[in-house]
Protein backbone atom coordinates (compact mmCIF):
# COMPACT_ATOMS: atom_id res chain seq x y z
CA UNK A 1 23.26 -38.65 1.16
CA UNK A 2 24.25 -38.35 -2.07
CA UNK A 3 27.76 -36.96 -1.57
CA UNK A 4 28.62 -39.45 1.30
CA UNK A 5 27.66 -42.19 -1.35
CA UNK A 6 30.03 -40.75 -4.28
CA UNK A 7 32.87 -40.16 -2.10
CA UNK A 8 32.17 -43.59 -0.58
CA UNK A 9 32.43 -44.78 -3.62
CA UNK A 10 35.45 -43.13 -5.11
CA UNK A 11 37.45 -43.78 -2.01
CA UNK A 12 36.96 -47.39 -3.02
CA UNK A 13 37.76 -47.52 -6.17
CA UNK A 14 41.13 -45.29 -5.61
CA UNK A 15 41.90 -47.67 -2.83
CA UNK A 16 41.44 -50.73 -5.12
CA UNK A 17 43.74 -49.16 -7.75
CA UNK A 18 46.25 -47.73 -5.22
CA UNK A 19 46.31 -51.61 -4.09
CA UNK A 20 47.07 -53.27 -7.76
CA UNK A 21 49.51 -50.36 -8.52
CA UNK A 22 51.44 -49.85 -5.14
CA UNK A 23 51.42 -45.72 -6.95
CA UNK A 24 51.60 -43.25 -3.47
CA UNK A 25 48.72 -41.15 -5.08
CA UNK A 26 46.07 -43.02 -5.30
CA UNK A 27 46.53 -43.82 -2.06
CA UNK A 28 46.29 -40.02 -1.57
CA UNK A 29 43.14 -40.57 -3.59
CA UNK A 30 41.49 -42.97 -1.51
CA UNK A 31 42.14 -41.14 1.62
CA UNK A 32 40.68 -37.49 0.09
CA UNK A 33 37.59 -39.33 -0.91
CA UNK A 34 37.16 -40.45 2.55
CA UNK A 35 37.54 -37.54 4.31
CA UNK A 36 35.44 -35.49 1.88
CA UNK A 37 33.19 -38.74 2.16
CA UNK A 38 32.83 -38.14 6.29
CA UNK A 39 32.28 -34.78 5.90
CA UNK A 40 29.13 -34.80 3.70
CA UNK A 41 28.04 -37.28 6.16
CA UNK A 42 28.96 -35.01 9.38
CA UNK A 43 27.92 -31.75 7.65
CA UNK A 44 24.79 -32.99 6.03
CA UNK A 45 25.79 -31.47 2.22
CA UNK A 46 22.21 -31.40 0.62
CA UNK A 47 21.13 -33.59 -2.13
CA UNK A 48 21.21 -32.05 -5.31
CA UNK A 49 17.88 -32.00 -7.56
CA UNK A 50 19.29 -33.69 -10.44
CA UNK A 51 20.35 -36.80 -8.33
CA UNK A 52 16.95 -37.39 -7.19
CA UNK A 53 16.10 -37.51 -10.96
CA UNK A 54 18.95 -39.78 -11.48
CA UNK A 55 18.08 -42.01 -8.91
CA UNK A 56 14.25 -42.30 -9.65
CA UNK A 57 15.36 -43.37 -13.46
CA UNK A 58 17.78 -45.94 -12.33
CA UNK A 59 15.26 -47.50 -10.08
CA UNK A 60 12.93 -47.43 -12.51
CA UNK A 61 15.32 -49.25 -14.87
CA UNK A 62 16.12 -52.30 -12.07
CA UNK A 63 12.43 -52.37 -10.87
CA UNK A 64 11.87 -53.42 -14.72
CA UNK A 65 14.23 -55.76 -15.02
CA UNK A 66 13.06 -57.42 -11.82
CA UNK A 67 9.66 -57.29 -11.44
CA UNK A 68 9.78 -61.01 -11.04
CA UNK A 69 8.65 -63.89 -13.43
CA UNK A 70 6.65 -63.53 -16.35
CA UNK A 71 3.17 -65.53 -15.94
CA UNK A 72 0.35 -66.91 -18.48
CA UNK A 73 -2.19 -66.58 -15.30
CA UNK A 74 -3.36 -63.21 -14.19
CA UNK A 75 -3.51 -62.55 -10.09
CA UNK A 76 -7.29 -63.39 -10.13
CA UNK A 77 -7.37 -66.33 -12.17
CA UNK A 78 -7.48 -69.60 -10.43
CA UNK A 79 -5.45 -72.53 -12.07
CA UNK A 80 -7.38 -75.61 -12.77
CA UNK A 81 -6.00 -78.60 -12.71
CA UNK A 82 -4.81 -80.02 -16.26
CA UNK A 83 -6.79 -82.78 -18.03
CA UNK A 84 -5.97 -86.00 -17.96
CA UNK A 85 -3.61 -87.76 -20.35
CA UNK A 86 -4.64 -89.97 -23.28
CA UNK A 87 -3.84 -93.55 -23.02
CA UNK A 88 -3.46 -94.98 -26.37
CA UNK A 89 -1.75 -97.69 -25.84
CA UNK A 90 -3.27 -100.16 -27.98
């Protein structure tokens, strides 16, 4: 659903503009990109090869950047408890 996502898209960002700049053709913008939006969706346009591509690298990219918190411990590892403290209070 590639093309229902782009034209999704655009129509959203010509609406937001049409909306700070009262300007008739965005508007005319926003409402192109949602037709041509439906109709990938209703026609089922096919995904183009280089999107999938696209996608996989930008996933790859976020799933790097969140692959959660960095740890000193690996998964097997059991954490002992620490020692105890020194009291030199003399």
């Amino acid at each position: 659903m590639f093309y229902k996502d782009l034209f999704a898209t655009l129509c959203f960002i010509f609406f937001g503009i049409a909306l700070a700049t009262h300007h008739p053709y965005f508007y005319f913008g926003a409402m192109l990109c949602g037709c041509l939006s439906m109709t990938a969706t209703r026609k089922i346009w096919a995904t183009p090869a280089w999107s999938d591509a696209f996608y996989d690298k930008i996933e790859g990219w976020i799933k790097s950047k969140t692959d959660g918190p960095k740890t000193e411990f690996s998964e097997d590892e059991e954490i002992k408890p620490l020692p105890p403290l020194d009291d030199n209070k003399k």
